[in-house]
Every structure is written in structure tokens, then in C-alpha cells.
C-alpha atoms as a PDB file:
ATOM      1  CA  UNK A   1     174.570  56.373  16.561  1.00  0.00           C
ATOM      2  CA  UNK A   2     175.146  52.952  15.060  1.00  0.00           C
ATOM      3  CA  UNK A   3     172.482  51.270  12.768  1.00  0.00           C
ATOM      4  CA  UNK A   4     170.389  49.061  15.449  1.00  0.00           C
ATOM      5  CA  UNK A   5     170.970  50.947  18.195  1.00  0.00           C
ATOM      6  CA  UNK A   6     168.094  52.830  20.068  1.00  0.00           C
ATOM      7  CA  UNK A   7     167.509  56.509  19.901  1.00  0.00           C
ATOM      8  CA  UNK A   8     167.430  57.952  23.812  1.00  0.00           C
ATOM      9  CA  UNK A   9     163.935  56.993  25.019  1.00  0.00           C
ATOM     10  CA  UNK A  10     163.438  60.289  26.343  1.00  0.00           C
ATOM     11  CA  UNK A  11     164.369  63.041  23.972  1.00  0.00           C
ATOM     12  CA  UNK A  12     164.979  61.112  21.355  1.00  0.00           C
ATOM     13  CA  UNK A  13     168.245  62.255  20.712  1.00  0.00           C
ATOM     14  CA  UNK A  14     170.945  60.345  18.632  1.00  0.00           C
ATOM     15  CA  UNK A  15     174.246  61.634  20.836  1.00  0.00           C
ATOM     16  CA  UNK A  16     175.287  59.206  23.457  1.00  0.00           C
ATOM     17  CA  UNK A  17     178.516  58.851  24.949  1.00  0.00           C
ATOM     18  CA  UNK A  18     178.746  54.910  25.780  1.00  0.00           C
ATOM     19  CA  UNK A  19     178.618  53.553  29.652  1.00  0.00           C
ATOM     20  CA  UNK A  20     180.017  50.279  29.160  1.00  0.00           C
ATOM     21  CA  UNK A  21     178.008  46.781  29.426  1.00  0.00           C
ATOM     22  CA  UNK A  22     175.960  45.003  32.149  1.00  0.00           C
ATOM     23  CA  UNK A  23     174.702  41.927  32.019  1.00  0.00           C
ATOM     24  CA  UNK A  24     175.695  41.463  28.356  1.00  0.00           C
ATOM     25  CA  UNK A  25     173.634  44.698  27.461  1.00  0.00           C
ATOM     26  CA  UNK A  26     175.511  47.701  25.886  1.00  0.00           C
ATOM     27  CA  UNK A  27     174.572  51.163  27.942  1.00  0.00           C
ATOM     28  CA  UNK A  28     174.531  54.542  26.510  1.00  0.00           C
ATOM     29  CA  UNK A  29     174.062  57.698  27.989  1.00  0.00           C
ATOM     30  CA  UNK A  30     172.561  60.542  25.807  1.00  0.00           C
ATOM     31  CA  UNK A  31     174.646  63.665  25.616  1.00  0.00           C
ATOM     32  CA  UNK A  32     171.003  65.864  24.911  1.00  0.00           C
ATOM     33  CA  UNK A  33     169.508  64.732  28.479  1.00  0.00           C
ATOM     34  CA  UNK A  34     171.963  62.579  30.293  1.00  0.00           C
ATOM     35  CA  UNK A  35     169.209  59.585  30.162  1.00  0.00           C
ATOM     36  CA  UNK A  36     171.301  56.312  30.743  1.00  0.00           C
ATOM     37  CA  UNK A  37     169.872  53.570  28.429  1.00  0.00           C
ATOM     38  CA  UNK A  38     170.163  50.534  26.566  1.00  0.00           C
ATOM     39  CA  UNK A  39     171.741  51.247  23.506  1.00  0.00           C
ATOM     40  CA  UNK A  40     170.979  47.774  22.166  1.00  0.00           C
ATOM     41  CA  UNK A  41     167.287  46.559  20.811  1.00  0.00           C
ATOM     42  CA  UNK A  42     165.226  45.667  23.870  1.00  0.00           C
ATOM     43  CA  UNK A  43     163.657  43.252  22.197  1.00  0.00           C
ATOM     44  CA  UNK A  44     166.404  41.028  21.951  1.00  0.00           C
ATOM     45  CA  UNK A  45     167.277  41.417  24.909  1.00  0.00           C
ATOM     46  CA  UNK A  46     163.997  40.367  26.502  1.00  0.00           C
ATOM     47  CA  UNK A  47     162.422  39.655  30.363  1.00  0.00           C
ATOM     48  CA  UNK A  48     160.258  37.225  31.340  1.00  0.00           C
ATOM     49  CA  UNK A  49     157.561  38.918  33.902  1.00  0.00           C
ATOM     50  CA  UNK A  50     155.562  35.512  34.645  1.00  0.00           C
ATOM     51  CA  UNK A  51     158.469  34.956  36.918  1.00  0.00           C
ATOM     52  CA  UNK A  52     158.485  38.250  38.314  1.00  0.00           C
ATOM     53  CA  UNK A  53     156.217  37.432  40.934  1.00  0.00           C
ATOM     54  CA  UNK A  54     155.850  35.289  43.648  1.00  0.00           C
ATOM     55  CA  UNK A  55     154.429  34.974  47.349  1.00  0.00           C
ATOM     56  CA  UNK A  56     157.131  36.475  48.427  1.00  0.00           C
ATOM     57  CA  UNK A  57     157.204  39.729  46.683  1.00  0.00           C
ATOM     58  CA  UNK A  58     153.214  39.832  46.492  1.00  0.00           C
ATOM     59  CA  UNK A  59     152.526  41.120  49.864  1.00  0.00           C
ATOM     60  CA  UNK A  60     153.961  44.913  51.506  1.00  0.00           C
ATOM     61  CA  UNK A  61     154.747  46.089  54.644  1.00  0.00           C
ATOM     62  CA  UNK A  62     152.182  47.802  56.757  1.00  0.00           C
ATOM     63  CA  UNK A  63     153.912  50.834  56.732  1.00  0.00           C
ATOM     64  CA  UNK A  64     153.653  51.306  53.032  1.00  0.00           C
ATOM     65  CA  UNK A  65     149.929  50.867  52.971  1.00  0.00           C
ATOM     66  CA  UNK A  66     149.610  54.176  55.493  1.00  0.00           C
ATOM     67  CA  UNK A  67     152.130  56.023  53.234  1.00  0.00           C
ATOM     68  CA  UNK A  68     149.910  55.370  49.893  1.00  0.00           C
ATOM     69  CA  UNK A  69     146.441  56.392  51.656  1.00  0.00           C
ATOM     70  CA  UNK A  70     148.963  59.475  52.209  1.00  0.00           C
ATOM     71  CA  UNK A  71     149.663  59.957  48.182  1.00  0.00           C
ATOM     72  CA  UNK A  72     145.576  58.991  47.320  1.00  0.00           C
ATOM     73  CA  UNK A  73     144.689  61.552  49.704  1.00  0.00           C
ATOM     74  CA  UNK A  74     146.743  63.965  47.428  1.00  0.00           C
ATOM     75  CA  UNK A  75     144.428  62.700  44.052  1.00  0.00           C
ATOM     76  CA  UNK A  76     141.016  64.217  45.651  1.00  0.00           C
ATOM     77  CA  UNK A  77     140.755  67.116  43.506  1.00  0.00           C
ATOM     78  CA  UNK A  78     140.889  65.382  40.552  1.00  0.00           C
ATOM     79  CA  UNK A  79     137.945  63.067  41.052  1.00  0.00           C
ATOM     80  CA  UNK A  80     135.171  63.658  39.086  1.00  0.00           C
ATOM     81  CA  UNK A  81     134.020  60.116  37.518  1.00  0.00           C
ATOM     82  CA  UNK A  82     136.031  58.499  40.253  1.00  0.00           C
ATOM     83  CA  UNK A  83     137.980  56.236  37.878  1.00  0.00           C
ATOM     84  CA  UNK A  84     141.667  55.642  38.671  1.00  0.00           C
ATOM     85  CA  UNK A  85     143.924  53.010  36.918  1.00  0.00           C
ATOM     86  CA  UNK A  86     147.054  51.544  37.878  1.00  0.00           C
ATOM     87  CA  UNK A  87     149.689  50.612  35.287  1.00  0.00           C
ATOM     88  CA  UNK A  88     152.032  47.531  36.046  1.00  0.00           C
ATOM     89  CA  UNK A  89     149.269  46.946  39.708  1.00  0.00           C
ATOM     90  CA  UNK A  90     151.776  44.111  40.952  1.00  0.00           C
ATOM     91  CA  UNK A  91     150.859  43.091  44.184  1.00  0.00           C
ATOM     92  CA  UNK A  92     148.437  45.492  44.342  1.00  0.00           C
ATOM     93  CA  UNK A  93     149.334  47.524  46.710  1.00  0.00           C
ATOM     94  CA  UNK A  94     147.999  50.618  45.056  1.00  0.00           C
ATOM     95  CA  UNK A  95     144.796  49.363  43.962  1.00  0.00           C
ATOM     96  CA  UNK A  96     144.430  48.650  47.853  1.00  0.00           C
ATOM     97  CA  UNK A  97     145.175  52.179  48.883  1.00  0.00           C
ATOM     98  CA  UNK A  98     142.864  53.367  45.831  1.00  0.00           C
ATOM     99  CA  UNK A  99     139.938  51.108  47.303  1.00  0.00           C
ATOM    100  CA  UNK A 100     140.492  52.601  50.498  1.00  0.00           C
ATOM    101  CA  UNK A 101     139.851  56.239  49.529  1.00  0.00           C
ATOM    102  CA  UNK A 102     137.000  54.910  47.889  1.00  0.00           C
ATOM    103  CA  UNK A 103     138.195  54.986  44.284  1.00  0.00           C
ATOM    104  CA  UNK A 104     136.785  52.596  41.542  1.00  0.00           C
ATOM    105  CA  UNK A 105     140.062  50.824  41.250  1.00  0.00           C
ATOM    106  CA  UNK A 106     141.019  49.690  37.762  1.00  0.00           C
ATOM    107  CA  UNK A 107     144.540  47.784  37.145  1.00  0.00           C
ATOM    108  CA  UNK A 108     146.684  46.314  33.984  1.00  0.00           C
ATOM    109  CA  UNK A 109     149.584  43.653  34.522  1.00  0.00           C
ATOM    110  CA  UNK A 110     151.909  41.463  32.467  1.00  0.00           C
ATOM    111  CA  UNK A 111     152.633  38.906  35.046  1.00  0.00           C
ATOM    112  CA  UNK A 112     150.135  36.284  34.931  1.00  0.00           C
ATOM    113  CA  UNK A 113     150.520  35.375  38.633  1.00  0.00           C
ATOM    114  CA  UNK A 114     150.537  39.178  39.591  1.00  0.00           C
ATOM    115  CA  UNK A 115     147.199  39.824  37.910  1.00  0.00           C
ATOM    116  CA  UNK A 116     145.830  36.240  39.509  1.00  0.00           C
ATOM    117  CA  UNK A 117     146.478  37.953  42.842  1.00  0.00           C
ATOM    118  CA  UNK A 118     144.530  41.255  42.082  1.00  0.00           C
ATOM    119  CA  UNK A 119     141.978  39.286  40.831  1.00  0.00           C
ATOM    120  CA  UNK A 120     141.422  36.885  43.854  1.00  0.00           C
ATOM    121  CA  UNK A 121     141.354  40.360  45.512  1.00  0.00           C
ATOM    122  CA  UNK A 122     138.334  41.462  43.654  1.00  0.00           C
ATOM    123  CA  UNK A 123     140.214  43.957  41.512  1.00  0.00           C
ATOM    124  CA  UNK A 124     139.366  43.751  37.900  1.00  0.00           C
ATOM    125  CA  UNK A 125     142.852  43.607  36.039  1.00  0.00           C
ATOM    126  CA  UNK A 126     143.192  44.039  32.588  1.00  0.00           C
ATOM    127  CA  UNK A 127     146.444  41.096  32.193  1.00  0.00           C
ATOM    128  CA  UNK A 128     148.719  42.920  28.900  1.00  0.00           C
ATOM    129  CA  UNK A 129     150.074  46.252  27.668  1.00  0.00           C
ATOM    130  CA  UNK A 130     147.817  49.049  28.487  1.00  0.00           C
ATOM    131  CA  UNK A 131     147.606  49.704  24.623  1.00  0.00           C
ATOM    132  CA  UNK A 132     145.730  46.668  24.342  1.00  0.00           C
ATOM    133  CA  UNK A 133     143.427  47.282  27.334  1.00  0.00           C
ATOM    134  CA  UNK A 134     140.022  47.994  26.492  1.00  0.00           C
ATOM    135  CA  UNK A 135     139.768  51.272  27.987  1.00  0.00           C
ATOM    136  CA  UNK A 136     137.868  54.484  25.946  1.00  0.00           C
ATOM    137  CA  UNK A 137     139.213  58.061  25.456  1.00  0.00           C
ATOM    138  CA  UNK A 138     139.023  60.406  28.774  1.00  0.00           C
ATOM    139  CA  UNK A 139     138.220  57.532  31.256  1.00  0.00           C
ATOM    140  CA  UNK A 140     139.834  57.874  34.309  1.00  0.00           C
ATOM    141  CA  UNK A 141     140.449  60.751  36.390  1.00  0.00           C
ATOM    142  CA  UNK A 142     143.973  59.434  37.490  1.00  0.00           C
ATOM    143  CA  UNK A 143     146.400  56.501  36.287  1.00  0.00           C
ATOM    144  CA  UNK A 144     149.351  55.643  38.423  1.00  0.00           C
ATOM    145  CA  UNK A 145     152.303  53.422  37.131  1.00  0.00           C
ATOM    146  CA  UNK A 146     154.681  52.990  40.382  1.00  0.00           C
ATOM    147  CA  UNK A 147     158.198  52.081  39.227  1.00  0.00           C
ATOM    148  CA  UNK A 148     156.957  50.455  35.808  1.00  0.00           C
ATOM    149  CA  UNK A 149     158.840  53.403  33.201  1.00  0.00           C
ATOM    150  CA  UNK A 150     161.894  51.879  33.895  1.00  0.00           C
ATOM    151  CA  UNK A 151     160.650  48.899  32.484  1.00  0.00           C
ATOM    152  CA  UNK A 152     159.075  49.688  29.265  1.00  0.00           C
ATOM    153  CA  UNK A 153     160.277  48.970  25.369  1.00  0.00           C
ATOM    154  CA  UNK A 154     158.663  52.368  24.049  1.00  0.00           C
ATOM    155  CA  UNK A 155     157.614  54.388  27.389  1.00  0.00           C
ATOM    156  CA  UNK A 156     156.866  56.928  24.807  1.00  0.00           C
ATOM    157  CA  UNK A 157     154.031  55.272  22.959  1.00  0.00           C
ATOM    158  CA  UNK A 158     152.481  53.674  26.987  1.00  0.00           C
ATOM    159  CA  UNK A 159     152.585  57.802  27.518  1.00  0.00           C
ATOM    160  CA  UNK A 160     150.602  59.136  24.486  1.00  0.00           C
ATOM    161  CA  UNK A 161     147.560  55.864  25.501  1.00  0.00           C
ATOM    162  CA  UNK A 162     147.781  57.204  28.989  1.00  0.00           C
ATOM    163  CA  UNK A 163     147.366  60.646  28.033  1.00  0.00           C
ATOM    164  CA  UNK A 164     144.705  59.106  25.942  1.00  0.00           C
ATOM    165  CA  UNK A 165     142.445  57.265  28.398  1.00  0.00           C
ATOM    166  CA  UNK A 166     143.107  60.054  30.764  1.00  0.00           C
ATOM    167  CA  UNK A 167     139.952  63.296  31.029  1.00  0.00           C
ATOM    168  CA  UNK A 168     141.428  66.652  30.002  1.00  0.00           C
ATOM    169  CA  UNK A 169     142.745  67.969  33.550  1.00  0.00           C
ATOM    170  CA  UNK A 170     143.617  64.192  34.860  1.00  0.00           C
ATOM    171  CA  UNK A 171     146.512  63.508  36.823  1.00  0.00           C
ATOM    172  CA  UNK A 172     148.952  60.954  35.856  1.00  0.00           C
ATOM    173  CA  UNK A 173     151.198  60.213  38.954  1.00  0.00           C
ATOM    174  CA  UNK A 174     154.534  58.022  39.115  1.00  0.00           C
ATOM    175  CA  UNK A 175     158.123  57.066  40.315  1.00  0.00           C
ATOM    176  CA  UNK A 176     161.165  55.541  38.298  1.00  0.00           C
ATOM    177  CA  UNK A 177     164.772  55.925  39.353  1.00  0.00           C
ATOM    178  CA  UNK A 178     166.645  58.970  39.073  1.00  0.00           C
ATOM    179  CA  UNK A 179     169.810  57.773  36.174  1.00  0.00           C
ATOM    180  CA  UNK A 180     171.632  60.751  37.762  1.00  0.00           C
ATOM    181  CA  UNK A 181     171.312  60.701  41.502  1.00  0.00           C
ATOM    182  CA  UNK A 182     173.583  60.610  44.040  1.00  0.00           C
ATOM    183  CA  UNK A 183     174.282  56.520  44.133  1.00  0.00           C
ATOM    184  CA  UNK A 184     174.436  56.635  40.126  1.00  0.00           C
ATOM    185  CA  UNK A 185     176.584  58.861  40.637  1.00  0.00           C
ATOM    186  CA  UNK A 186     178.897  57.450  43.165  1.00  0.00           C
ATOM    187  CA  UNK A 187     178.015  53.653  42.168  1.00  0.00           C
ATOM    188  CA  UNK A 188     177.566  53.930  38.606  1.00  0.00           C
ATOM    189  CA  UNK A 189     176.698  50.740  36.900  1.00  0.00           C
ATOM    190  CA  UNK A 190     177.650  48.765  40.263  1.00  0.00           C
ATOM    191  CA  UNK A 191     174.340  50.708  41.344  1.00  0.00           C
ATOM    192  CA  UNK A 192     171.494  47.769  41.949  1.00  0.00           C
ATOM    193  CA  UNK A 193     169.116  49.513  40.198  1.00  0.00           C
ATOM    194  CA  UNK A 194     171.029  49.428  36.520  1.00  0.00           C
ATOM    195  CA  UNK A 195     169.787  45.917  35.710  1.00  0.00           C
ATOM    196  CA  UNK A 196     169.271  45.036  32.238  1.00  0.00           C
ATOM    197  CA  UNK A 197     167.350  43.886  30.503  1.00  0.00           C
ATOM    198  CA  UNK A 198     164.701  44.459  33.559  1.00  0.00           C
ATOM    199  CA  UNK A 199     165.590  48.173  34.050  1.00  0.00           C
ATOM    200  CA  UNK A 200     166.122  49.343  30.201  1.00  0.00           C
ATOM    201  CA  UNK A 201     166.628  53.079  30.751  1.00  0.00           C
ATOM    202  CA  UNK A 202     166.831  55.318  34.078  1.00  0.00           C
ATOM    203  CA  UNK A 203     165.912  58.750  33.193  1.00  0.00           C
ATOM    204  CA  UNK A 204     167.369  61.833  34.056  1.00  0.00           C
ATOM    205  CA  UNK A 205     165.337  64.850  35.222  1.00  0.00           C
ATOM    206  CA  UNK A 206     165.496  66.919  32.018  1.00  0.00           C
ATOM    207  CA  UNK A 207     164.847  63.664  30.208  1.00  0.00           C
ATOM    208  CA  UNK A 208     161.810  62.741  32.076  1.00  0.00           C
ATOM    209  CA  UNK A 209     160.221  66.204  31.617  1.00  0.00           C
ATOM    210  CA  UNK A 210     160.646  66.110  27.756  1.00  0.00           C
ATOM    211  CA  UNK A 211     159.500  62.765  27.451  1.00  0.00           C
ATOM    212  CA  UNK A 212     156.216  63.628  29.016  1.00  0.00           C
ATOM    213  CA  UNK A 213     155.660  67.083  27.326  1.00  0.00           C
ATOM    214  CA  UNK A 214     156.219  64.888  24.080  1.00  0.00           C
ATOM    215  CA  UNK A 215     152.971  63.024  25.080  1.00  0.00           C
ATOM    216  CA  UNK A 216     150.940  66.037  26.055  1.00  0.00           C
ATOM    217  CA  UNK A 217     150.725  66.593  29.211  1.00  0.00           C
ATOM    218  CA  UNK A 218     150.387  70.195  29.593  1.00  0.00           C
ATOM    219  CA  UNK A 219     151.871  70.686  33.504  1.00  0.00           C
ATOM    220  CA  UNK A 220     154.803  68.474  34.515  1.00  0.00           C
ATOM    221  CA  UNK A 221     156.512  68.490  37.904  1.00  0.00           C
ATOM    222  CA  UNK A 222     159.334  65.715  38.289  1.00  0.00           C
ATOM    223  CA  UNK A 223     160.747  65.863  42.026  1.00  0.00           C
ATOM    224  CA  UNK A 224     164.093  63.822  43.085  1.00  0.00           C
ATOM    225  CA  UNK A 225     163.862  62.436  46.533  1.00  0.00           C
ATOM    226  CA  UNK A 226     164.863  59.598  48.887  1.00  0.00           C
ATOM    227  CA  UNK A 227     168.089  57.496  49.124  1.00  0.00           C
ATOM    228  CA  UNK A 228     168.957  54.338  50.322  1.00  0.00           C
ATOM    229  CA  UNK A 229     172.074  54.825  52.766  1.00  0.00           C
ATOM    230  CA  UNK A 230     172.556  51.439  53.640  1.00  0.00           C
ATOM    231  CA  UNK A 231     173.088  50.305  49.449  1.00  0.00           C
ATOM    232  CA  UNK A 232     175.370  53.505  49.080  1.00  0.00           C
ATOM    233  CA  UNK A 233     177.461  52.931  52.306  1.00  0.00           C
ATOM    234  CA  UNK A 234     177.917  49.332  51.589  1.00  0.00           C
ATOM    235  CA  UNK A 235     178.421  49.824  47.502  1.00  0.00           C
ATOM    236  CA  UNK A 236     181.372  51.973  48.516  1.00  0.00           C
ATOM    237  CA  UNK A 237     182.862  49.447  51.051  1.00  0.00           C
ATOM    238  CA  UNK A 238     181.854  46.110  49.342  1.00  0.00           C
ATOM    239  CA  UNK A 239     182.864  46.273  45.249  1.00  0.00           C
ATOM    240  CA  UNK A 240     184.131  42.826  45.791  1.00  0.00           C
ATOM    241  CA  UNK A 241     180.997  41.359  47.516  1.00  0.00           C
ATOM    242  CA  UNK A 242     178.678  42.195  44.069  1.00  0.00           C
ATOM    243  CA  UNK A 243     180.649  39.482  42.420  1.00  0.00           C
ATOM    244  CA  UNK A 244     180.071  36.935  45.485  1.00  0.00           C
ATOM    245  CA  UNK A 245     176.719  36.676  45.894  1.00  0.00           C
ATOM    246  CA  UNK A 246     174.950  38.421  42.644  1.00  0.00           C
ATOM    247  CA  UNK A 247     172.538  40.938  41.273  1.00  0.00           C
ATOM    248  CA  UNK A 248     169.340  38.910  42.617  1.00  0.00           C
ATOM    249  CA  UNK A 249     170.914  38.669  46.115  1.00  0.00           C
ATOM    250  CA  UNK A 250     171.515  42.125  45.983  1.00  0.00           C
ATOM    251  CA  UNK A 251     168.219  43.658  44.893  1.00  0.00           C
ATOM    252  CA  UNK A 252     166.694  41.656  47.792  1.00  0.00           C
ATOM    253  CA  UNK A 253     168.827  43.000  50.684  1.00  0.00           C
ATOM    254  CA  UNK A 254     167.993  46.447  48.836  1.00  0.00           C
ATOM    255  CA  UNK A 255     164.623  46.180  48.768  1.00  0.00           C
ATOM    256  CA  UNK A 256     164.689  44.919  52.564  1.00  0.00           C
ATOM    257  CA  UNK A 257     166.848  47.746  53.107  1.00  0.00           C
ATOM    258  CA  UNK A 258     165.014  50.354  51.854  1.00  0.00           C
ATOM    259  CA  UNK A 259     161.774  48.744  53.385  1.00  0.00           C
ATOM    260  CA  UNK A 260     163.652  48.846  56.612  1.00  0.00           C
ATOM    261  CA  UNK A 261     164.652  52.531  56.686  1.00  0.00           C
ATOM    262  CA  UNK A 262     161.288  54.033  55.596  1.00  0.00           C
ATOM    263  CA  UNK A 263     159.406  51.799  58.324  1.00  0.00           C
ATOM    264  CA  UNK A 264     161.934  53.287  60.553  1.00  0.00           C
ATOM    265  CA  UNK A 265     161.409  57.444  59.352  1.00  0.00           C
ATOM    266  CA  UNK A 266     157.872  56.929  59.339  1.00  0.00           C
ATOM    267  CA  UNK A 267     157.636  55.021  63.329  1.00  0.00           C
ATOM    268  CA  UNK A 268     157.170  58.426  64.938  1.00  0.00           C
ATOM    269  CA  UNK A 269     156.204  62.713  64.176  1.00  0.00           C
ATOM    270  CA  UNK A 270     160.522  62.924  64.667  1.00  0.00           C
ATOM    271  CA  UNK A 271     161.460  60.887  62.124  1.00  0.00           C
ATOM    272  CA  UNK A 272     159.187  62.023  59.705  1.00  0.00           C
ATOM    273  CA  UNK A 273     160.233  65.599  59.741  1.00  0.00           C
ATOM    274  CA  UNK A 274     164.125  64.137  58.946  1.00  0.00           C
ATOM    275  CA  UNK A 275     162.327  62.044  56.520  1.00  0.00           C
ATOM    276  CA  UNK A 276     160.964  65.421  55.179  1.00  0.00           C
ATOM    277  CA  UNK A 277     163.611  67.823  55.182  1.00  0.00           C
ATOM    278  CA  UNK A 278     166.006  64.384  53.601  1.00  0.00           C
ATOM    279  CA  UNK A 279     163.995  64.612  50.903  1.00  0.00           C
ATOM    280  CA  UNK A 280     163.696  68.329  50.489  1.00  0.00           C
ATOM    281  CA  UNK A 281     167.318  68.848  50.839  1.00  0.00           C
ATOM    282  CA  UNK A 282     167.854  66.132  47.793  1.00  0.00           C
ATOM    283  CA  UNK A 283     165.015  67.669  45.986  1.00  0.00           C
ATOM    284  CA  UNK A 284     166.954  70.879  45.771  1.00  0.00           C
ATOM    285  CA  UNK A 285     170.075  69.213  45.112  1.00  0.00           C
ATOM    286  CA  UNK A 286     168.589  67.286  42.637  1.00  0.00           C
ATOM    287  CA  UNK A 287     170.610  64.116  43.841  1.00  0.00           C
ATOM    288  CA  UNK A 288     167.480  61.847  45.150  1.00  0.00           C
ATOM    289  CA  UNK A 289     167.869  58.330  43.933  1.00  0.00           C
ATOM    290  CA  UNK A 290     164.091  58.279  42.599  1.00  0.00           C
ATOM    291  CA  UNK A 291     161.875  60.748  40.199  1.00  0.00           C
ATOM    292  CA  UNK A 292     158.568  61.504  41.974  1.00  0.00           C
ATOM    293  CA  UNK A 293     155.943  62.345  38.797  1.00  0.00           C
ATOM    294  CA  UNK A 294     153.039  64.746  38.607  1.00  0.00           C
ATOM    295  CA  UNK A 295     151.540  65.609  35.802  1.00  0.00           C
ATOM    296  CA  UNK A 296     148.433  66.952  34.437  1.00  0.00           C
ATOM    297  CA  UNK A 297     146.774  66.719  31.215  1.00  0.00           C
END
């Protein structure tokens, strides 16, 4: 490891065998836990999340709304004060499902527009970093941060606060992309997911589990699922087409993409048992394009 370049984010290891460049950002991948990362100083790289959001990303399909009260039914035996907090809340979606199941719905956000939209929702929305959210030791029964690891300078020190406001025997719960599933490993850094400075590391499985017995949580279960056919088909087919109409364009048609096969696996009792053994078969495999987080303190 160079002077100024980042230890891996998840074991902390100072091996890496180099991945090339995206986007003008270096990429490392650590030889301890086969994390993919940004090997240069996310700082200077930087992301601006006021422009994250906008109408058009602040409002879910249906479908995804029935799926979540599915996951929040899963949190029931941890309530006890009945406090849950979402990290990174977004559009909201999960404080939604959380106010269905009749949680006392808590939220932080960095986007300024995103947390203007909880707000007008009557969510209360703490708008910065959870370490400087108000929040006391052992508060909630359950945090959830949906996709929002990926994302994070130090996810190490966000994981030691949310062990922190979390009660001894609280759940957290989350999902980041898998750094070695099947389309990173048949895509690579073509893969619409690897976009720095946004995405600054995707974790491995191994890595993931260290990095969140490092914070203290005492039972960890990390589960690779899911896949997005349509990206890896037309990855595969279309190498030239990435350079045509850009990252941006991309992550849109994946998003829609993925949006449009899960409405489609979850229309009828059919679908959702291929949905269901899909995932179990890539679960075993360990080749499902995102980590599925459950982990106790």
C-alpha cells in the first residue's frame, strides 16, 4: 500500500491487487477479503447528495411497498420500545412500510430535498450523518440502512454509532451490492453498480462479516441473493453501447429493469416460488448480485 491510499474498508487489510480506474478513481481489490474499493481518498473524490434526489426517484412502485411490509413483518420480535430508525430514509419508502406495522418511525438523510420529502410526510428526519444525530445509547430496537454502505467514507465508524444507539439484542438489517457476484464477476468494472465516487467500495461476503463483527455485533448472517438478468444479458452483448449513452443512462434502465422483473416474480404464488428458489440457488452459490444483512447486537 502506497502512502494516501485507503486501507480495505472492511478488514482493514493493506494487500490489494489493483482493478484499474473508473471514472478517474483508482480501484483496489483487497487480497485479505476480496472487498473491491477505492484505493484513492474519498474525500477528494467527493458526491454531491443534494442532487441525488428528485421527483422522479422520490416515489416506488407499488409492488415494493407489499415486499417491505414483508421484511417489517420479519422485525416483530425485536420490538420492545418500538423504536426503529432508518439510515440514508430517501424517499422513504421504508419509513412508510415501518409506519405501517405500526413502528415509531425515525429517519436520517444527507439530501436536503430527500429529507424535505419525509418531512412533508410527517416523518421526523434527522438531515446529516447519523454520528451527528441526536440519538442516546440503546434507543431503537431496529435501524435499517437499505443500500447506503456502499456509499459511506468510514462505514466502519456509521457501524460502531449504530451498534451504539441500538438496545443490546437489536437488529440492524441491510443490503449493499455483492463486489463478487455473478455480474461482477462476468461484467467487472463495466458492471453499473461500480460507480465512483457514488459507490466507494462493494463488499465481499467475508468482508462484510468482519466489518460488522469489528463493530460488535455479536450474530451476523450476510445472505447473497437476486440478479438482474436483463443488465447481465445486455452487459455481455452491448460493451460498445456503455460508451454511447453513459453511466447515468445506464443506472436508469437498470433500476427500471430491476423494478420491472421483481413486479413481474412477485404478480402471482408461481412466480414467487421461482423468485424463491432464484434466490436460494444464488444464496448457496454465493453469486447473488446483492448482500442481504442481519445482524444482532
Amino acid at each position: 500500500m502506497r502512502t494516501g491510499e485507503r486501507r480495505c474498508p472492511a478488514c482493514a487489510g493493506v494487500e490489494t491487487l489493483p482493478r484499474g480506474a473508473k471514472n478517474g478513481v483508482p480501484l483496489a481489490e483487497c487480497r485479505a477479503c476480496a472487498t473491491l474499493y477505492a484505493a484513492s481518498s474519498p474525500a477528494a473524490a467527493g458526491f454531491d447528495y443534494d442532487g441525488y434526489y428528485d421527483e422522479a426517484n422520490l416515489s416506488v412502485p407499488d409492488f415494493v411497498g407489499a415486499r417491505l411490509d414483508e421484511i417489517f413483518a420479519s422485525f416483530a420480535p425485536y420490538r420492545r420500545t418500538n423504536r426503529l430508525l432508518d439510515i440514508g430514509c430517501g424517499a422513504g419508502s421504508l419509513l412508510e412500510a415501518a409506519r405501517r406495522a405500526g413502528w415509531e418511525a425515525h429517519g436520517t438523510e444527507v439530501s436536503r430535498p430527500a429529507v424535505e420529502h419525509a418531512r412533508r410526510a410527517g416523518f421526523e428526519v434527522f438531515c446529516g450523518d447519523l454520528s451527528a444525530a441526536p440519538f442516546p445509547e440503546g434507543h431503537f430496537d431496529v435501524v435499517t440502512a437499505s443500500e447506503i454502505l456502499e456509499h459511506l467514507d468510514d462505514p466502519r465508524a456509521m457501524l460502531r454509532e449504530v451498534a451504539r444507539v441500538l438496545r443490546p439484542g437489536g437488529l440492524f438489517w441491510a443490503t449493499t451490492p455483492h463486489g463478487r457476484g455473478i455480474s461482477a464477476k462476468v461484467l467487472g468494472l463495466n458492471w453499473s453498480i461500480v460507480v465512483p465516487p457514488d459507490h466507494l467500495h462493494l463488499f465481499s461476503l467475508k468482508g462484510v462479516r468482519r466489518l460488522l463483527e469489528a463493530a460488535g455485533f455479536r450474530s451476523v448472517k450476510v445472505v447473497a441473493h437476486a440478479v438482474n438478468p436483463y443488465e447481465l444479458l445486455d452487459g455481455v452483448r452491448n460493451r460498445a453501447r456503455r460508451e454511447e449513452v453513459g453511466t447515468e443512462q445506464l443506472n436508469k434502465e437498470r433500476i427500471q429493469s430491476s423494478y420491472q422483473l421483481n413486479e413481474m416474480l412477485t404478480s402471482s404464488p408461481s412466480r414467487q416460488a421461482i423468485r424463491s428458489l432464484a434466490n436460494g440457488v444464488l444464496g448457496l452459490a454465493r453469486l447473488g448480485d446483492d448482500l442481504k444483512i442481519r445482524a444482532v447486537k
